[in-house]
C-alpha atoms as a PDB file:
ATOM      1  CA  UNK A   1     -38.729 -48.826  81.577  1.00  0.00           C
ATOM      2  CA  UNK A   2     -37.867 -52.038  80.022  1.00  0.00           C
ATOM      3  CA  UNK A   3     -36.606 -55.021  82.101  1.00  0.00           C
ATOM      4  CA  UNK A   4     -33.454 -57.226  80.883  1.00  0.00           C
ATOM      5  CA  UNK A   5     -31.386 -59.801  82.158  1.00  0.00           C
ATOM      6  CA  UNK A   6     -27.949 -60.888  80.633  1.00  0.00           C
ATOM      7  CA  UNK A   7     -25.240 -63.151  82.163  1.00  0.00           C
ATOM      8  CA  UNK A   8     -21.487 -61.810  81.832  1.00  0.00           C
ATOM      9  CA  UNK A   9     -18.741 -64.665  82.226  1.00  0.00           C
ATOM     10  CA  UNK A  10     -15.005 -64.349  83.936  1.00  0.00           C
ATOM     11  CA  UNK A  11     -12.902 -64.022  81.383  1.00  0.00           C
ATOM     12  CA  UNK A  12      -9.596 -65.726  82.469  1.00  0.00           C
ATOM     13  CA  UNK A  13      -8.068 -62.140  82.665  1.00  0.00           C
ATOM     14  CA  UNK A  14     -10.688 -61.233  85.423  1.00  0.00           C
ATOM     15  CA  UNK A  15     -10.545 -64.386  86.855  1.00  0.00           C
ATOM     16  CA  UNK A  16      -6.501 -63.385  87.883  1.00  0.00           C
ATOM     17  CA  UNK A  17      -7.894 -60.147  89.140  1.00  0.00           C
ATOM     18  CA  UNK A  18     -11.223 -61.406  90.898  1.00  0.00           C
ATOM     19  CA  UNK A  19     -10.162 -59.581  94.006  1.00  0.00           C
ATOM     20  CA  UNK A  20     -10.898 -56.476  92.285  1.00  0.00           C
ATOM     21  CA  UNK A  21     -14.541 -57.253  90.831  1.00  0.00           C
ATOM     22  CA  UNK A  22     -16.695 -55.879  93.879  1.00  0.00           C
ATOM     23  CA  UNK A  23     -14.729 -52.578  92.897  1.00  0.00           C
ATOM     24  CA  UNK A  24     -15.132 -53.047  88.772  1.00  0.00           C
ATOM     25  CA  UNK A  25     -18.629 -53.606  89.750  1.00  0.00           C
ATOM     26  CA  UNK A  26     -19.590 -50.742  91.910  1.00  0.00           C
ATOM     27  CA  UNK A  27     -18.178 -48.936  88.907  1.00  0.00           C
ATOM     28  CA  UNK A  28     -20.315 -50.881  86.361  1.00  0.00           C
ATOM     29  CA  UNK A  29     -23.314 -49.547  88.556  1.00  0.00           C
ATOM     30  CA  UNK A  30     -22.190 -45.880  88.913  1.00  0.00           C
ATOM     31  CA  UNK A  31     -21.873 -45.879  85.052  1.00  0.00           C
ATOM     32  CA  UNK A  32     -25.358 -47.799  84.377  1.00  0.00           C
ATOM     33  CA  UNK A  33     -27.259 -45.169  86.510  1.00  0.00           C
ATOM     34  CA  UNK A  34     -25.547 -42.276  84.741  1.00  0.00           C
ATOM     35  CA  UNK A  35     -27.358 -43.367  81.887  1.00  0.00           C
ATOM     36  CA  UNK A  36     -30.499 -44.340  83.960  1.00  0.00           C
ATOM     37  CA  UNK A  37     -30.272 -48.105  83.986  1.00  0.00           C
ATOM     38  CA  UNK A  38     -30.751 -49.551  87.645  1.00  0.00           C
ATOM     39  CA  UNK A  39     -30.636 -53.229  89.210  1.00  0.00           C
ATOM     40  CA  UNK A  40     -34.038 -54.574  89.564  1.00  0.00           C
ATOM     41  CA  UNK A  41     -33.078 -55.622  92.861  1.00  0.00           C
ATOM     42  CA  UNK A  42     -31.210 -52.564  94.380  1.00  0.00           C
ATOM     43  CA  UNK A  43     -30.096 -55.220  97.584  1.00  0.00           C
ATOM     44  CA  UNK A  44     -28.776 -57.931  95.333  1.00  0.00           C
ATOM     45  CA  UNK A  45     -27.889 -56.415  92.180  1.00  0.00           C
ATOM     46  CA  UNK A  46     -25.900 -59.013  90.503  1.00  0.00           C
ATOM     47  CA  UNK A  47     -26.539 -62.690  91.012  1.00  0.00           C
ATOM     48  CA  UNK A  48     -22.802 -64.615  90.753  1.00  0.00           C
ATOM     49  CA  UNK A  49     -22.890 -68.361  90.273  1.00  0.00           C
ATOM     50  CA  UNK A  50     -19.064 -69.832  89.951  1.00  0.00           C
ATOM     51  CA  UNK A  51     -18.748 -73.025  87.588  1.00  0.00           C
ATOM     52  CA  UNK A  52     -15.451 -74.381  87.129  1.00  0.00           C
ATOM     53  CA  UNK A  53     -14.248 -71.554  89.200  1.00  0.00           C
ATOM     54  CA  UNK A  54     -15.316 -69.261  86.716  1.00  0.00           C
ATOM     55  CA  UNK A  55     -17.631 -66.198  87.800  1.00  0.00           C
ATOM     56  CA  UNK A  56     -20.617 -66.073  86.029  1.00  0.00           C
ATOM     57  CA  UNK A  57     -22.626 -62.625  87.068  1.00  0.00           C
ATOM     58  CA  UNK A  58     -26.548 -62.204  86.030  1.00  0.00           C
ATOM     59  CA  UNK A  59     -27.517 -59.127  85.866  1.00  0.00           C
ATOM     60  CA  UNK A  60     -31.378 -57.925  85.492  1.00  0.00           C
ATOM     61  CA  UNK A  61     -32.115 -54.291  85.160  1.00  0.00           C
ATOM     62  CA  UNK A  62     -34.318 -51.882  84.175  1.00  0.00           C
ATOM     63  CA  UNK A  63     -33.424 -49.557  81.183  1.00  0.00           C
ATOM     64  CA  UNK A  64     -35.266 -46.722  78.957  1.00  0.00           C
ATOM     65  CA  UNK A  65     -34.148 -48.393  76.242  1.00  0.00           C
ATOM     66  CA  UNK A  66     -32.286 -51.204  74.481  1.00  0.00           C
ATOM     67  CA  UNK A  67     -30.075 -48.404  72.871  1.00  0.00           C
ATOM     68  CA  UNK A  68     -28.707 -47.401  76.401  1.00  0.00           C
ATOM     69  CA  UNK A  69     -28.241 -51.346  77.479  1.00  0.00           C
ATOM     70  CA  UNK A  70     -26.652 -52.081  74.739  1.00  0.00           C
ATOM     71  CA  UNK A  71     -24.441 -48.519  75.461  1.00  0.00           C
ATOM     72  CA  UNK A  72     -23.556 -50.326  78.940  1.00  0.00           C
ATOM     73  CA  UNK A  73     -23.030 -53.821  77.994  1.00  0.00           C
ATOM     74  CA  UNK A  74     -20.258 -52.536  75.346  1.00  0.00           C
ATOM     75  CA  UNK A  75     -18.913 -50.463  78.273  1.00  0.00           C
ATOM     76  CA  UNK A  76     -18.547 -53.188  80.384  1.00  0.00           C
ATOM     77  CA  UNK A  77     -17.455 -55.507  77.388  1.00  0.00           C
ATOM     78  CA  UNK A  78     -14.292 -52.990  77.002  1.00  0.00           C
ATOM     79  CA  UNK A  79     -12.674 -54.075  79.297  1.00  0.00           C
ATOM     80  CA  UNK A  80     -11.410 -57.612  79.417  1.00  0.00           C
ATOM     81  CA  UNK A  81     -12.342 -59.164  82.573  1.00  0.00           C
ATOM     82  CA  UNK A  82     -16.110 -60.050  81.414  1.00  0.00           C
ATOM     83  CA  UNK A  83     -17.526 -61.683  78.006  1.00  0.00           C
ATOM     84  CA  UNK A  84     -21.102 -61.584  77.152  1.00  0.00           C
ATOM     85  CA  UNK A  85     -22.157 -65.361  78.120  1.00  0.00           C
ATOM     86  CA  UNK A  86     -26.306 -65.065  77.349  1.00  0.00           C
ATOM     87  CA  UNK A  87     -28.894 -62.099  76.752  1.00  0.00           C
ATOM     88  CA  UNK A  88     -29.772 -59.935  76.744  1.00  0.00           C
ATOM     89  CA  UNK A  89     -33.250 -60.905  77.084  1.00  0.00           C
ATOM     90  CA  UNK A  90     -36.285 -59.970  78.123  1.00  0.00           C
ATOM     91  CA  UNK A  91     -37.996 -59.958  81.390  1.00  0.00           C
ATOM     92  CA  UNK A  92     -41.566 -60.046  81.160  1.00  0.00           C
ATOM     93  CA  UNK A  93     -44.605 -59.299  83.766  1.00  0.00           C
ATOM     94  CA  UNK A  94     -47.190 -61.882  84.322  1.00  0.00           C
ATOM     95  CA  UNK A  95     -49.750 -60.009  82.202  1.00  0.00           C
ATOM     96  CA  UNK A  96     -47.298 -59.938  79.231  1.00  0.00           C
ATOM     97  CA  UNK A  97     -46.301 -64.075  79.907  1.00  0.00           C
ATOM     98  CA  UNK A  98     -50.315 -64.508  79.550  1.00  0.00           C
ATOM     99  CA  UNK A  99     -50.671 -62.415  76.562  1.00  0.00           C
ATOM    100  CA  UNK A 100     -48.056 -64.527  75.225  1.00  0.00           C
ATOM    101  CA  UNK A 101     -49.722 -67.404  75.608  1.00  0.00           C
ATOM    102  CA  UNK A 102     -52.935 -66.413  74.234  1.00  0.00           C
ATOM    103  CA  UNK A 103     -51.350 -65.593  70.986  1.00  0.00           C
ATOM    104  CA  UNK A 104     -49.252 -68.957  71.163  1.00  0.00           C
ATOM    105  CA  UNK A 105     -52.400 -69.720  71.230  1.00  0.00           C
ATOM    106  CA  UNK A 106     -53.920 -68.460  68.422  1.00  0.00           C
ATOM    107  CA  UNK A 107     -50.791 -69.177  65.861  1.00  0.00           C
ATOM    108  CA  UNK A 108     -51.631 -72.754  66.565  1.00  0.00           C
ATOM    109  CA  UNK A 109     -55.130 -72.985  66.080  1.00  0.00           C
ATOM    110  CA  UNK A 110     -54.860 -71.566  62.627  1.00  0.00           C
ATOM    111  CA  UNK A 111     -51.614 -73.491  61.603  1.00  0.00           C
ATOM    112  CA  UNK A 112     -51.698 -76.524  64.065  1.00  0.00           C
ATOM    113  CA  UNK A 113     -48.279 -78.575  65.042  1.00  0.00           C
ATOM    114  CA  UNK A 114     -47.619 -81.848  62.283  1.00  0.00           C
END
């Protein structure tokens, strides 16, 4: 499994009908797992941050491929209470961060910064 996280904004249409987004969302997680994507955090699976009382809602999950994220994002896209705001992108694991670096690393001891 591959782990993503992407931020969908409020749209002003869900932003009328933000009583109904714990329900939308419940949904949005029934769907994901019928096509085997769960939260990485089960308890919290959707971080929401509000700025200028618009919902944005970042979700990080774990998928068996980018094919089926990208399957749910457009899902969730189809409807018009969400836009795609950032991602997705993705998450890595500590080993993968310092492999990263390493070859960082080596790019810029054969072609060093001007």
């Amino acid at each position: 499994m591959e782990r993503y996280q992407f931020v969908y904004r409020e749209t002003p249409t869900g932003r009328m009908k933000r009583n109904t987004h714990l329900d939308r969302r419940t949904l949005a997680l029934a769907k994901a797992a019928a096509i085997s994507i769960f939260p990485a955090n089960p308890a919290n699976p959707v971080e929401e941050t509000y700025i200028c009382d618009y919902g944005y809602y970042t979700w990080t999950v774990d998928t068996p491929s980018k094919v089926a994220l990208w399957a749910f994002i457009r899902e969730c896209l189809r409807h018009p209470n969400v836009d795609l705001f950032s991602g997705p992108i993705p998450v890595f694991t500590a080993e993968e961060e310092s492999q990263i670096e390493i070859l960082s690393a080596q790019m810029r001891k054969v072609h060093p910064d001007k």
